[in-house]
C-alpha atoms as a PDB file:
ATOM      1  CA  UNK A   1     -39.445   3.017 -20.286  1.00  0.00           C
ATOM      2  CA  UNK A   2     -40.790   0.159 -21.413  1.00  0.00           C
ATOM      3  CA  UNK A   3     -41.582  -3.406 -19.580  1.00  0.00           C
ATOM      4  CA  UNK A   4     -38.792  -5.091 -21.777  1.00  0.00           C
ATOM      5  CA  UNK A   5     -35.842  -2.040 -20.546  1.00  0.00           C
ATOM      6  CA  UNK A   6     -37.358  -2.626 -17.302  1.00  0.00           C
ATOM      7  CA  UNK A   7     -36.512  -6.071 -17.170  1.00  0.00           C
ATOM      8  CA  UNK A   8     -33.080  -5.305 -19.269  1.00  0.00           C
ATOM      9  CA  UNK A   9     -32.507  -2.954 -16.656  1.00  0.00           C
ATOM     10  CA  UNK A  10     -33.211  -5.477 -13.712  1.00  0.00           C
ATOM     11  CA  UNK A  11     -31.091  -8.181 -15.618  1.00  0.00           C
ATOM     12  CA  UNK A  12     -27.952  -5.782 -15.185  1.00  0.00           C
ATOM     13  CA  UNK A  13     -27.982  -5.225 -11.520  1.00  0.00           C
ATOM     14  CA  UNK A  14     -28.214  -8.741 -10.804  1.00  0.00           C
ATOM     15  CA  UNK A  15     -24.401  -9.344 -10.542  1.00  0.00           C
ATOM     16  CA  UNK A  16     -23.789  -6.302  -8.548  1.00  0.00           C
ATOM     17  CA  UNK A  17     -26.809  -7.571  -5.864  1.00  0.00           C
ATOM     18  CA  UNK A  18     -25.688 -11.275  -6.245  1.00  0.00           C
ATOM     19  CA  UNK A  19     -21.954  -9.681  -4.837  1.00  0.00           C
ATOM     20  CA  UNK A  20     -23.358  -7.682  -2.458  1.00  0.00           C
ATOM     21  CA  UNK A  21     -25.872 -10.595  -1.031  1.00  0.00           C
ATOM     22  CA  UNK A  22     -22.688 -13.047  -0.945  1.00  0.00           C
ATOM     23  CA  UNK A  23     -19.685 -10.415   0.222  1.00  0.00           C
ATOM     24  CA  UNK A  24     -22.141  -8.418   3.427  1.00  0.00           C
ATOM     25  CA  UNK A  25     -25.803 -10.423   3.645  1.00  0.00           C
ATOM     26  CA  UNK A  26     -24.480 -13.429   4.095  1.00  0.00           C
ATOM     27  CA  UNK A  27     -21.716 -12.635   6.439  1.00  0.00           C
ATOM     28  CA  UNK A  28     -24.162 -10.369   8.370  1.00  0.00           C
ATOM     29  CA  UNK A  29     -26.926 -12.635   8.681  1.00  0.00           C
ATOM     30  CA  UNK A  30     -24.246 -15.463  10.167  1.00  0.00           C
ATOM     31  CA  UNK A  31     -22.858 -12.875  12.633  1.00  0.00           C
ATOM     32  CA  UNK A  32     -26.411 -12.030  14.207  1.00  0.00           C
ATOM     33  CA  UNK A  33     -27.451 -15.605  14.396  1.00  0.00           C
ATOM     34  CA  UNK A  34     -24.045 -16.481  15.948  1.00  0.00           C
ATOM     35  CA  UNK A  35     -24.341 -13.650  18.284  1.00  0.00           C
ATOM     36  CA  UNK A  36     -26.966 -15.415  19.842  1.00  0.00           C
ATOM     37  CA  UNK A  37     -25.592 -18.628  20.581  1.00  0.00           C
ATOM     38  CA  UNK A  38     -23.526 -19.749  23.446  1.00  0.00           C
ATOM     39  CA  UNK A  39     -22.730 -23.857  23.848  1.00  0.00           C
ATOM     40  CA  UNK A  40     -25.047 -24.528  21.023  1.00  0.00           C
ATOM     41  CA  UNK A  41     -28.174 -22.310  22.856  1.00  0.00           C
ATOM     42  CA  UNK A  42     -29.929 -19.406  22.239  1.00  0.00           C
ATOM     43  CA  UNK A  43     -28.876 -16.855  24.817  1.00  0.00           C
ATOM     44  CA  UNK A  44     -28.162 -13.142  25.654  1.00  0.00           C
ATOM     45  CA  UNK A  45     -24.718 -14.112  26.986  1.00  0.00           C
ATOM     46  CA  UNK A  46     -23.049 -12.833  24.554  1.00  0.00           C
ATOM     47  CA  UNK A  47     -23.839  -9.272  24.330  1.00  0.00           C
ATOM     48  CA  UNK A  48     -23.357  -9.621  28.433  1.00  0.00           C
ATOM     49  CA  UNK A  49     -20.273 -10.137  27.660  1.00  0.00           C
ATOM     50  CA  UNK A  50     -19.920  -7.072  25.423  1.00  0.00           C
ATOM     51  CA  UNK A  51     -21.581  -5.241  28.154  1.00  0.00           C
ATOM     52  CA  UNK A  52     -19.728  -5.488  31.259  1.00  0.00           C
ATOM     53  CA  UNK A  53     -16.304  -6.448  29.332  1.00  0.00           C
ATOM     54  CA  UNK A  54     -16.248  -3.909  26.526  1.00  0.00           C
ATOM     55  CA  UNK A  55     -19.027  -0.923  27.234  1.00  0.00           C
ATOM     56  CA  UNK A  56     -16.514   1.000  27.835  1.00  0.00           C
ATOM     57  CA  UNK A  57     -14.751   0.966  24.349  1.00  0.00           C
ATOM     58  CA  UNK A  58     -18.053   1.506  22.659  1.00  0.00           C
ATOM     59  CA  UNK A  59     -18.182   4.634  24.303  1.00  0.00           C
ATOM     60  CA  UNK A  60     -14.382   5.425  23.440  1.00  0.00           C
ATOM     61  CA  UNK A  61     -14.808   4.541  20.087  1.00  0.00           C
ATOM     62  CA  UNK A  62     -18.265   6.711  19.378  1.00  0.00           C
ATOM     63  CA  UNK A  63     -16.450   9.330  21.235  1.00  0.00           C
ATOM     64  CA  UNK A  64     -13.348   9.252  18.548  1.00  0.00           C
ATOM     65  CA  UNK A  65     -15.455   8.717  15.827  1.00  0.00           C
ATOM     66  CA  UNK A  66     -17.474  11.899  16.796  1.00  0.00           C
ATOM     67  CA  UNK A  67     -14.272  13.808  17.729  1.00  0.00           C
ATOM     68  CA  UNK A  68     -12.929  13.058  14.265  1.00  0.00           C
ATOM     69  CA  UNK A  69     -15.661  13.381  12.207  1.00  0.00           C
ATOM     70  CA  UNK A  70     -16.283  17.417  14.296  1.00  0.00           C
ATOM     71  CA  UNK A  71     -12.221  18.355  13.776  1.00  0.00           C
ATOM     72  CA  UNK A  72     -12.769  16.577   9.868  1.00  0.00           C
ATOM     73  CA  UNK A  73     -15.558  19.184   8.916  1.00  0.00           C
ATOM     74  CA  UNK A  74     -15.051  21.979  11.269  1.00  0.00           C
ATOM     75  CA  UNK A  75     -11.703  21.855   8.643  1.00  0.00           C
ATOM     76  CA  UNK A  76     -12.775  20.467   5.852  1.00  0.00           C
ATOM     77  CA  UNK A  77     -16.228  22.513   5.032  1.00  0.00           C
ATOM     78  CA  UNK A  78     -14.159  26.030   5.269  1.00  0.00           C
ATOM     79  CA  UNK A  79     -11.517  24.398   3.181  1.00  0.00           C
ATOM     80  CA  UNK A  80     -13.576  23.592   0.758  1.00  0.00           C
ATOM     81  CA  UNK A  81     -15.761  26.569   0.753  1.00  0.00           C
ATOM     82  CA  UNK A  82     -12.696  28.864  -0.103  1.00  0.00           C
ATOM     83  CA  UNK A  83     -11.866  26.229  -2.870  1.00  0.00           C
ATOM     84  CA  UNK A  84     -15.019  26.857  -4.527  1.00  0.00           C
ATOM     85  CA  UNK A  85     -14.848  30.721  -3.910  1.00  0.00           C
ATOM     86  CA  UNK A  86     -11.190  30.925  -4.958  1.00  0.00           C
ATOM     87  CA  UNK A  87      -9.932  28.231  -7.345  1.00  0.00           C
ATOM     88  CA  UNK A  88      -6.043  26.963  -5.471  1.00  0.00           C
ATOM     89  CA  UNK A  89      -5.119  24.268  -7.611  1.00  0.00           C
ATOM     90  CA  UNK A  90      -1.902  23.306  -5.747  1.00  0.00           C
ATOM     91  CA  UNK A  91      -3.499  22.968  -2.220  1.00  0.00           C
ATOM     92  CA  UNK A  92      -6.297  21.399  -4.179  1.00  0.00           C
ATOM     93  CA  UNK A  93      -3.322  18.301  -5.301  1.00  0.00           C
ATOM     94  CA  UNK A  94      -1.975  18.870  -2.000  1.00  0.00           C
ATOM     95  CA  UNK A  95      -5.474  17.875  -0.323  1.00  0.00           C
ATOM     96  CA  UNK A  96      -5.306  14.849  -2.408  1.00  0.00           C
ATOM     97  CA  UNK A  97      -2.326  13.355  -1.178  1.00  0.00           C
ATOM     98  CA  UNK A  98      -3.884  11.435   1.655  1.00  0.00           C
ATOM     99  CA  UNK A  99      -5.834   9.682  -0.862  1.00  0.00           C
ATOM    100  CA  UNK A 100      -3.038   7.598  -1.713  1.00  0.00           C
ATOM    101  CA  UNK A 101      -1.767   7.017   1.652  1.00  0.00           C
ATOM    102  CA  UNK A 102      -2.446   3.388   3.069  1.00  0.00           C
ATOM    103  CA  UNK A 103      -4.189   3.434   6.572  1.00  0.00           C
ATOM    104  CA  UNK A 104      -1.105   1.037   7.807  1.00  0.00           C
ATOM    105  CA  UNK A 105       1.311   3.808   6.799  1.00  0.00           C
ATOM    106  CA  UNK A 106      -0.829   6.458   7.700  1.00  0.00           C
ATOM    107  CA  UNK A 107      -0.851   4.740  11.532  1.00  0.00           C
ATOM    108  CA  UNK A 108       3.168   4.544  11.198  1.00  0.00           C
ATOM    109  CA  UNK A 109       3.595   7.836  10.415  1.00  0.00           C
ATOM    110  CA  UNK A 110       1.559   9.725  12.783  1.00  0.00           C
ATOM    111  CA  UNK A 111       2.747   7.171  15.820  1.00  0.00           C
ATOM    112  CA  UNK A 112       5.875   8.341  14.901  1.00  0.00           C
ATOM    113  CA  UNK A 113       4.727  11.854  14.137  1.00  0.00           C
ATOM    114  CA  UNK A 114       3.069  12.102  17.600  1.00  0.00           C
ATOM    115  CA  UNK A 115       4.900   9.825  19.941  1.00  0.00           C
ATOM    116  CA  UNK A 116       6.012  11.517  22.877  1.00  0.00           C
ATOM    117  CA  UNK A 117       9.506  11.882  22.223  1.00  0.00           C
ATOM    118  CA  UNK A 118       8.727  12.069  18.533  1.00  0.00           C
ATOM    119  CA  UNK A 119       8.648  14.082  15.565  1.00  0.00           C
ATOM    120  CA  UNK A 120       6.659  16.880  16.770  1.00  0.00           C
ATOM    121  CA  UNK A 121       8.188  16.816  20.203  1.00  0.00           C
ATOM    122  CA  UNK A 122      11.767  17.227  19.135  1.00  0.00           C
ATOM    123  CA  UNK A 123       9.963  20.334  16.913  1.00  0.00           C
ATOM    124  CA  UNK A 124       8.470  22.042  19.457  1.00  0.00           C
ATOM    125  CA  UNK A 125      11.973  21.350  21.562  1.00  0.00           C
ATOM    126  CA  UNK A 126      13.562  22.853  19.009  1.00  0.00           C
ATOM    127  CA  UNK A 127      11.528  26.228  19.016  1.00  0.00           C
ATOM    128  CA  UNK A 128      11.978  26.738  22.581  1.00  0.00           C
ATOM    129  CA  UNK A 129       8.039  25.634  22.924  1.00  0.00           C
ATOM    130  CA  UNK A 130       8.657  22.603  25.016  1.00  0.00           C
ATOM    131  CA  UNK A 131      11.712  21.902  28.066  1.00  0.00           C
ATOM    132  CA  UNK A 132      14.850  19.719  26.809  1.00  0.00           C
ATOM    133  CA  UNK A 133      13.587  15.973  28.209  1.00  0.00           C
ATOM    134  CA  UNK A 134      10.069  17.119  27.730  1.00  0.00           C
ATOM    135  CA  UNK A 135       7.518  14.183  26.433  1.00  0.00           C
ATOM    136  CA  UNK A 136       4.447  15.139  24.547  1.00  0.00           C
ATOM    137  CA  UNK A 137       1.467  12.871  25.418  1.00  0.00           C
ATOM    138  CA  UNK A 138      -0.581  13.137  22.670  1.00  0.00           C
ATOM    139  CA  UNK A 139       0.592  10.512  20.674  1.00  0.00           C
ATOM    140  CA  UNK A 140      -0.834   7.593  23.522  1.00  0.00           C
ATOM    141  CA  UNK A 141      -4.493   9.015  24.225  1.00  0.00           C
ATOM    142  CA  UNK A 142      -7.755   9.755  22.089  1.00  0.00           C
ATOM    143  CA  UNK A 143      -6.461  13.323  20.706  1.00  0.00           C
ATOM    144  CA  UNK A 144      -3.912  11.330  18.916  1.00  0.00           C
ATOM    145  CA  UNK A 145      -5.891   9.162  17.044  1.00  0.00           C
ATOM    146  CA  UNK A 146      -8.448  11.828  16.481  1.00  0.00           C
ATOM    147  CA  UNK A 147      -5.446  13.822  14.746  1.00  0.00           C
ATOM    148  CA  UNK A 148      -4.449  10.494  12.431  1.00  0.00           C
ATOM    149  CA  UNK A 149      -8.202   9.778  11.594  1.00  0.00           C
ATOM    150  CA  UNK A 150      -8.841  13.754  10.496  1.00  0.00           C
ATOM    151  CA  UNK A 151      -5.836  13.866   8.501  1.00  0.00           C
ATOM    152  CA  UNK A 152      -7.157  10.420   6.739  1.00  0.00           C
ATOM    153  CA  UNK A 153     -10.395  11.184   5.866  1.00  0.00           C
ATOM    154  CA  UNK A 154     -10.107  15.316   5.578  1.00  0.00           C
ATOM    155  CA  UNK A 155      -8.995  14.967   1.769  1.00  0.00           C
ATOM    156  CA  UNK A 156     -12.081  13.110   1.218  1.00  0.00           C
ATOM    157  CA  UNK A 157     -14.235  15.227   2.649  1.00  0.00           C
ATOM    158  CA  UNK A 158     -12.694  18.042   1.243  1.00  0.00           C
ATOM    159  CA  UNK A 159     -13.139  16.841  -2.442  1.00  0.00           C
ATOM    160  CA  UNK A 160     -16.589  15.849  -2.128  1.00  0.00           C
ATOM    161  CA  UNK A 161     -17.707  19.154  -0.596  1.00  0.00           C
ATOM    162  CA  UNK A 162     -16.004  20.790  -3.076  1.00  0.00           C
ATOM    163  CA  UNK A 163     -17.721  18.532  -6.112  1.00  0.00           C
ATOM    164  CA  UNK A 164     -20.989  19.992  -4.398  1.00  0.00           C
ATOM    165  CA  UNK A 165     -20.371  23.027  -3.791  1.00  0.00           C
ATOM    166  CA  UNK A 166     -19.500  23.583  -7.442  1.00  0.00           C
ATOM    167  CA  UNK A 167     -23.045  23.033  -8.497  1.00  0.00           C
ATOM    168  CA  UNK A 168     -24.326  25.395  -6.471  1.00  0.00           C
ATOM    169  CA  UNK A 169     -25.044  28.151  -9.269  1.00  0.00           C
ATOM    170  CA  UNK A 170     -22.889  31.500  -9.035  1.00  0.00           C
ATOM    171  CA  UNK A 171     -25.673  33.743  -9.152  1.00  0.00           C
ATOM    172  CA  UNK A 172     -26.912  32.565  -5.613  1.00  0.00           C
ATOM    173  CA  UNK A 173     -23.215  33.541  -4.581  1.00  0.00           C
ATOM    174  CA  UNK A 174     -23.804  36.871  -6.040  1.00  0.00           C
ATOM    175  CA  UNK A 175     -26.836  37.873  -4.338  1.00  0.00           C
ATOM    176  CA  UNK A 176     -25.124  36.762  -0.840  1.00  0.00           C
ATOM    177  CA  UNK A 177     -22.115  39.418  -1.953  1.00  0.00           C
ATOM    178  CA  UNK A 178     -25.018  41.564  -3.219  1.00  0.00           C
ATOM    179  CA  UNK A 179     -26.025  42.231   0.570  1.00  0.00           C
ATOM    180  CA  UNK A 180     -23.001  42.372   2.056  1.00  0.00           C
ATOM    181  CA  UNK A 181     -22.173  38.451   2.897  1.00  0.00           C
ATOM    182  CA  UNK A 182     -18.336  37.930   3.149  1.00  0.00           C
ATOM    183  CA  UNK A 183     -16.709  34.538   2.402  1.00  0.00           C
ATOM    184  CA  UNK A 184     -17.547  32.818   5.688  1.00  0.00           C
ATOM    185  CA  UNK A 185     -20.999  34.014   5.152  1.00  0.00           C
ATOM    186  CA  UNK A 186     -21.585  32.668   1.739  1.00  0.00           C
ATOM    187  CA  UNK A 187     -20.099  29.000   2.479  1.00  0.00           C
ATOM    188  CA  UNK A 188     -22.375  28.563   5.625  1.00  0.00           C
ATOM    189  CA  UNK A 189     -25.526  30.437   4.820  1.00  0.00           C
ATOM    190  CA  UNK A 190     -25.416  29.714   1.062  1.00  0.00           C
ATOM    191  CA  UNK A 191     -22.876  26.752   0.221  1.00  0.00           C
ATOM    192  CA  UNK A 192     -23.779  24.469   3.013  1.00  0.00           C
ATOM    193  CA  UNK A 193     -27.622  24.437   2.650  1.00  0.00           C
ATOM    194  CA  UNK A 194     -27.995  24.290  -0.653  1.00  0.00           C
ATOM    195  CA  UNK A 195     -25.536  20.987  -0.594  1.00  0.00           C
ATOM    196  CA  UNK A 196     -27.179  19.325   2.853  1.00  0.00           C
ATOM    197  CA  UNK A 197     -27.765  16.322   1.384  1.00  0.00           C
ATOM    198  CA  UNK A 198     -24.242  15.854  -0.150  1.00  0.00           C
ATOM    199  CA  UNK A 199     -22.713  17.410   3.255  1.00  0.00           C
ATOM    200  CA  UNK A 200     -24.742  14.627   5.215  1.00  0.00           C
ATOM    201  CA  UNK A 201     -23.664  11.827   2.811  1.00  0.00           C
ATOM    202  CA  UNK A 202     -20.192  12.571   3.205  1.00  0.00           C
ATOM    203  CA  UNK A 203     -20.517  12.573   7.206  1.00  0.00           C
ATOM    204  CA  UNK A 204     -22.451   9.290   7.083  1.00  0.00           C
ATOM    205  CA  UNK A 205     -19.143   8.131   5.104  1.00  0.00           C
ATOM    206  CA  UNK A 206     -16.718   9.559   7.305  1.00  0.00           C
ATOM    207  CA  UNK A 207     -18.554   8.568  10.829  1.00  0.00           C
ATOM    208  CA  UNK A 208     -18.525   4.617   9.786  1.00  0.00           C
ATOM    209  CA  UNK A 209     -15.676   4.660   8.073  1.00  0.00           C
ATOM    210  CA  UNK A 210     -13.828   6.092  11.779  1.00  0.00           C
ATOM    211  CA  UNK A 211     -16.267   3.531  13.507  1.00  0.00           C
ATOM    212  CA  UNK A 212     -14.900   0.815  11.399  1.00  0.00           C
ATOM    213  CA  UNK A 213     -11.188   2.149  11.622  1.00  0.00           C
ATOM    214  CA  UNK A 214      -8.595  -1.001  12.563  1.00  0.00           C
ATOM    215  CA  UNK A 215      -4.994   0.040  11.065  1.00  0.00           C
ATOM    216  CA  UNK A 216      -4.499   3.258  12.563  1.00  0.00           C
ATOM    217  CA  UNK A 217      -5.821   2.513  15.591  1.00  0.00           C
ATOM    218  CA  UNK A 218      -4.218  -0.626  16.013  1.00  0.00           C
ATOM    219  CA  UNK A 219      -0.805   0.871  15.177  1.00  0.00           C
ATOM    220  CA  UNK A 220      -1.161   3.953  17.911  1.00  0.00           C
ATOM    221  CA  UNK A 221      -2.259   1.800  20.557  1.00  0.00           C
ATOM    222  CA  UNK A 222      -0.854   1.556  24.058  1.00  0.00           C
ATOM    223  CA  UNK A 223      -2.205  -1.772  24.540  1.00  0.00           C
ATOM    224  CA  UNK A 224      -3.955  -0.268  27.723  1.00  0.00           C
ATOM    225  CA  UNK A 225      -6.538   1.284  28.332  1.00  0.00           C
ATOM    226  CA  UNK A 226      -9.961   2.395  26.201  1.00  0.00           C
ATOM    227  CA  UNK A 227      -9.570   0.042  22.615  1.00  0.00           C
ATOM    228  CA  UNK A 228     -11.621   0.900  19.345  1.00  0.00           C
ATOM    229  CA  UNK A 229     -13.705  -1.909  18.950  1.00  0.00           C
ATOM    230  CA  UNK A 230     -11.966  -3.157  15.425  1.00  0.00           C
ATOM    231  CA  UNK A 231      -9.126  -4.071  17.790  1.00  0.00           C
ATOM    232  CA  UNK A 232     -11.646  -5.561  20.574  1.00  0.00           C
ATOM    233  CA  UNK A 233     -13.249  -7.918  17.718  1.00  0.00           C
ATOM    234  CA  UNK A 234      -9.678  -8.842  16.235  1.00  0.00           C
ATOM    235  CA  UNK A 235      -8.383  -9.875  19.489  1.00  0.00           C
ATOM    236  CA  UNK A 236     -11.424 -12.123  20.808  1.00  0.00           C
ATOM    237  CA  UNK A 237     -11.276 -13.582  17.189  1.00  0.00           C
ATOM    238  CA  UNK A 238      -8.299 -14.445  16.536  1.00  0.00           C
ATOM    239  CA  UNK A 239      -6.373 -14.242  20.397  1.00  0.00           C
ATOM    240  CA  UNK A 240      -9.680 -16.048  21.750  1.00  0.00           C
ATOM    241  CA  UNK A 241     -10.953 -17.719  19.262  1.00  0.00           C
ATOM    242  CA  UNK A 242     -14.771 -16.540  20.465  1.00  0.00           C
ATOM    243  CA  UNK A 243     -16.569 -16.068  17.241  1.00  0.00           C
ATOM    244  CA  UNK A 244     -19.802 -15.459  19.428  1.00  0.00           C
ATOM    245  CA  UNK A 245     -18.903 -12.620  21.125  1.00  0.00           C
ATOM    246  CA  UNK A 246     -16.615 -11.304  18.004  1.00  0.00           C
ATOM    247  CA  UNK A 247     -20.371 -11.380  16.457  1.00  0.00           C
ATOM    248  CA  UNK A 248     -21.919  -9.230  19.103  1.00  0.00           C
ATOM    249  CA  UNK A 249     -19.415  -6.949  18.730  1.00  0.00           C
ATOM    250  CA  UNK A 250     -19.726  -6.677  15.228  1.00  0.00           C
ATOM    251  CA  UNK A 251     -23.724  -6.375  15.600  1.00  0.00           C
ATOM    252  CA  UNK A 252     -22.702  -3.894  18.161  1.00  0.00           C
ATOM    253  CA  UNK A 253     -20.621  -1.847  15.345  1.00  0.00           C
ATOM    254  CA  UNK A 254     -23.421  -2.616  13.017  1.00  0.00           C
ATOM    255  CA  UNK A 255     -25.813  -0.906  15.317  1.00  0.00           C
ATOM    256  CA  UNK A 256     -23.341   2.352  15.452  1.00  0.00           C
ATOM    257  CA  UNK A 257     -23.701   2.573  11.778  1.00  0.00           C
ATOM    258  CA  UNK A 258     -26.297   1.954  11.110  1.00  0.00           C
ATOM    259  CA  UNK A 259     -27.957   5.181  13.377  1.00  0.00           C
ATOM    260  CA  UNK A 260     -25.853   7.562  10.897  1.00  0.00           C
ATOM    261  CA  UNK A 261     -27.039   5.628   8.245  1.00  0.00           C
ATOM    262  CA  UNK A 262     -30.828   5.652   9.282  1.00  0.00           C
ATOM    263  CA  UNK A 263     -30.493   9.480  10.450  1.00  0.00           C
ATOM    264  CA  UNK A 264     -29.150   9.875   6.467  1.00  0.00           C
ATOM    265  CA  UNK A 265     -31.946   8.590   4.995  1.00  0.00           C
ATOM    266  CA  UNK A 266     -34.786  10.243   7.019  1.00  0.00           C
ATOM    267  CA  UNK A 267     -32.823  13.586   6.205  1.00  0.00           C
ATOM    268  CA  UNK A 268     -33.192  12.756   2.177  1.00  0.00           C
ATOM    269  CA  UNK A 269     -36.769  11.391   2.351  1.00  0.00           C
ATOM    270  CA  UNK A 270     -38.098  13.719   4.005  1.00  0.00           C
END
C-alpha cells in the first residue's frame, strides 16, 4: 500500500472516529472528572457513596449478568452447534425473532409472562403442576430477569456462533466422526475451539450488553430490594438530580466492562 492509500485510507475513518470521540470520549471523560467532584472539590465522596449506598447492586447486577450470560451459552452454543451439524431452517427464523423484539416489550411480556399469578402460573395451574391460588415467585427475584435477559440476547448469540461455526471446514468434522465423536463431541472438542475467538467476542457482547441492561430490568422490578445499576444511575439522575454520584456509578459500570473487554483482548493477542 502506498503512503498516498495510507493517508486515503486515514482520511476515511476520520468521520467514524470524529463520532465516536464526540458520542462516548467526550461523555466519558466528563463523567470521570465529575465523579470526582463534590461542592466544587476534588474528593472520593462520591464513590463512598456508591460504596456503602449501592455495593450491594453491583454485586446483584454482576451476579445477573453472569447468570445470564451462563443460561445464554450453556443454550445457545448446543443450539448452534446442531445448526451447523444439521441445517433447521425454521428454528433457524424462529431464533431470529427476538431480534426484532424491543427491550421495552420484551420487559412487558415476560413481567407478564412470569408474574406470579401470570401467564405461566395459570399454565402450570392448568396442568395440575401447581395448587388452585398458587403464586409463582419467579417473576419478582433475579431468576426472572435472568430468564428475560437469556431469551433477549440467546438469538444473538445463537446466530453469531452459528456464522462461526460455519467456517470451521467439514473435513475437521469428519475426522472427529472418523474416531467415533458424536454430535456433542464435535461442537465442544472441535466447533468451540476452533471458533474461541468469535465465542469470546460474542460473550464480551452479551456480558455488557446485560451489565448495561435498563428496560427489562426496569419493567420487572419490585421497586425493593437488589436494583441493576441502569436503574440506580436513572434514579439519582433524574429523581436526585446528583450527576456526581450518577458519574461514579457509571465509572463503576465502566469498570465492569471494561474487565470482559480487557480479558477479550489479552485472549486475541496473545
Amino acid at each position: 500500500m502506498s503512503r498516498w492509500e495510507r493517508w486515503a485510507w486515514g482520511l476515511a475513518t476520520v468521520p467514524a472516529v470524529g463520532v465516536l470521540v464526540a458520542a462516548f470520549g467526550l461523555p466519558l471523560l466528563q463523567s470521570v472528572g465529575a465523579s470526582f467532584v463534590r461542592e466544587g472539590r476534588f474528593t472520593w465522596e462520591n464513590y463512598a457513596i456508591v460504596y456503602r449506598l449501592y455495593r450491594q447492586d453491583v454485586l446483584y447486577t454482576l451476579g445477573v449478568a453472569a447468570g445470564g450470560v451462563a443460561l445464554t451459552f450453556g443454550c445457545g452454543i448446543p443450539l448452534a452447534g446442531y445448526l451447523r451439524l444439521r441445517a433447521w431452517p425454521w428454528v433457524e427464523f424462529l431464533l431470529k425473532v427476538p431480534l426484532f423484539v424491543p427491550f421495552v416489550v420484551t420487559g412487558h411480556a415476560m413481567r407478564v409472562f412470569l408474574q406470579p399469578s401470570g401467564t405461566l402460573a395459570a399454565m402450570l395451574t392448568a396442568a395440575g403442576i401447581l395448587p388452585p391460588g398458587a403464586r409463582l415467585g419467579i417473576g419478582e427475584g433475579w431468576l426472572g430477569l435472568v430468564l428475560a435477559l437469556t431469551w433477549k440476547h440467546l438469538a444473538l448469540v445463537v446466530l453469531l456462533l452459528v456464522g462461526a461455526f460455519r467456517g470451521v471446514d467439514d473435513s475437521y468434522l469428519e475426522a472427529a466422526q472418523g474416531f467415533g465423536a458424536g454430535t456433542f463431541r464435535q461442537i465442544w472438542a472441535v466447533l468451540v475451539p476452533m471458533s474461541a475467538t468469535s465465542v469470546a467476542l460474542a460473550l464480551v457482547l452479551t456480558l455488557t450488553s446485560m451489565l448495561a441492561s435498563f428496560s427489562i430490568p426496569l419493567l420487572m422490578s419490585r421497586g425493593s430490594g437488589p436494583q441493576m445499576l441502569m436503574i440506580d444511575l436513572y434514579y439519582r439522575f433524574g429523581q436526585h438530580g446528583d450527576f456526581e454520584v450518577a458519574s461514579a456509578l457509571g465509572v463503576v459500570s465502566y469498570v465492569m466492562a471494561s474487565g470482559a473487554v480487557y480479558a477479550y483482548l489479552r485472549s486475541v493477542t496473545r
